[in-house]
Protein backbone atom coordinates (compact mmCIF):
# COMPACT_ATOMS: atom_id res chain seq x y z
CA UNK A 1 11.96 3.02 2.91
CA UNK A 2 12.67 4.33 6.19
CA UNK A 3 8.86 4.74 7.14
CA UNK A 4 8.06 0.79 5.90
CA UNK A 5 10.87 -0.60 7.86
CA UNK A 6 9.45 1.24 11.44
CA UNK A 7 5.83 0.78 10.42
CA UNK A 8 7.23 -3.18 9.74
CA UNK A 9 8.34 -3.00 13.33
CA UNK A 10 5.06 -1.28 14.73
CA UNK A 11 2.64 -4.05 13.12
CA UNK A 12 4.41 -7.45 14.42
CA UNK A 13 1.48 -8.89 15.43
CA UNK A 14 -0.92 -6.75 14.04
CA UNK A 15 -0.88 -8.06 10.15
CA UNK A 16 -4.52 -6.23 9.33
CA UNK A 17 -2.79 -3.13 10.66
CA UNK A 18 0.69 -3.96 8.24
CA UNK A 19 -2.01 -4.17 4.92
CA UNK A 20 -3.45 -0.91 5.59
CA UNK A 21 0.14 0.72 6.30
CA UNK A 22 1.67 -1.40 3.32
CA UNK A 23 -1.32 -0.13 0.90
CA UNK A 24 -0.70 3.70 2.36
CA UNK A 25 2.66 3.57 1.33
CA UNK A 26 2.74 2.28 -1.95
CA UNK A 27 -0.33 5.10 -2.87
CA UNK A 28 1.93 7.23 -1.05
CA UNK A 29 4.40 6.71 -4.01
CA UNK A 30 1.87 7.78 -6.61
CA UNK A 31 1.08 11.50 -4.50
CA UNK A 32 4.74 12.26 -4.70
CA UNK A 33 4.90 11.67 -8.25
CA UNK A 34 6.44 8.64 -8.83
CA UNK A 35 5.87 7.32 -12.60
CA UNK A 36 4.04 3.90 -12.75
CA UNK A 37 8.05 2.51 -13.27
CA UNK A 38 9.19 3.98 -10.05
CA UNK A 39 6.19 2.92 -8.15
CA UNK A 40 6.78 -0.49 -9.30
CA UNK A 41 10.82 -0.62 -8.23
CA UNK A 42 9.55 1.23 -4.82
CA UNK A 43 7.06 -1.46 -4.69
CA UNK A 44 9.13 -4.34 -4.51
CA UNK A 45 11.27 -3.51 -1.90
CA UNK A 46 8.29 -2.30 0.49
CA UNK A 47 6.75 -6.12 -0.53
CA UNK A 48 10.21 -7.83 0.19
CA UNK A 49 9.97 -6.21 3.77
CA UNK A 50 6.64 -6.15 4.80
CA UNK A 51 5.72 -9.74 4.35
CA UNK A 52 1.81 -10.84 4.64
CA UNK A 53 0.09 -13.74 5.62
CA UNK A 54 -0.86 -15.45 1.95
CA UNK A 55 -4.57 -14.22 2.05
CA UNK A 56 -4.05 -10.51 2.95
CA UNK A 57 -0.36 -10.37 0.44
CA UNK A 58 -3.16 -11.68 -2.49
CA UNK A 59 -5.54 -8.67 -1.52
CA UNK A 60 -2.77 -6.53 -1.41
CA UNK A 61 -1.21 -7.39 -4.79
CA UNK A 62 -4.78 -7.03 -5.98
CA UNK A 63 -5.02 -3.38 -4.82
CA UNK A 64 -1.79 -2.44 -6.20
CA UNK A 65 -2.38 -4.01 -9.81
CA UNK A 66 -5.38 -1.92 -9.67
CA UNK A 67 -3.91 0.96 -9.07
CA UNK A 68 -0.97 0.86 -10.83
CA UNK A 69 -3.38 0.36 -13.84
CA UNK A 70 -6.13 3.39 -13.07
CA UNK A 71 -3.58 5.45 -10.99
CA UNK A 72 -6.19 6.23 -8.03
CA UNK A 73 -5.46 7.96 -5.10
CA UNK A 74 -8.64 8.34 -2.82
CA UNK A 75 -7.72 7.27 0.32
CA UNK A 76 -10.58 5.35 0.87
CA UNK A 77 -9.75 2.97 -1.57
CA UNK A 78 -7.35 1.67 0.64
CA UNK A 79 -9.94 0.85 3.96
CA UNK A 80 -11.26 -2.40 4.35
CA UNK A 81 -14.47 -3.15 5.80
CA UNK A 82 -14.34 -3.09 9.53
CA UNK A 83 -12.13 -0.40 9.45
């Protein structure tokens, strides 16, 4: 929780930069371990802080509904073109 409120702070401005830290920590969840439960509670508080313009928060819910549901983890999974 720590690391979403400074990387909140970092990417004022910068809300491309907040979806790609926002989607890093929520897979971050799932390579500690967290069950799909946990992830879900974790999720909701990292959401509730790093807010999203409307376009970007629907791509982001996206990615996590996909993967809560296949549990991936590549990293790459997470870039968006352009990156």
């Amino acid at each position: 929780m720590i690391m979403a409120h400074l990387k909140t702070k970092a990417t004022t401005g910068d809300m491309e930069q907040r979806w790609q830290w926002k989607c890093r920590l929520v897979r971050g969840l799932y390579e500690r371990g967290y069950n799909k439960e946990g992830v879900l509670e974790l999720f909701r508080l990292v959401d509730s802080m790093m807010t999203l313009p409307e376009e970007l928060q629907v791509e982001f819910t996206e990615v996590v509904v996909i993967l809560v549901a296949l549990g991936i983890k590549k990293p790459d999974f997470f870039k968006k073109p352009g990156f």
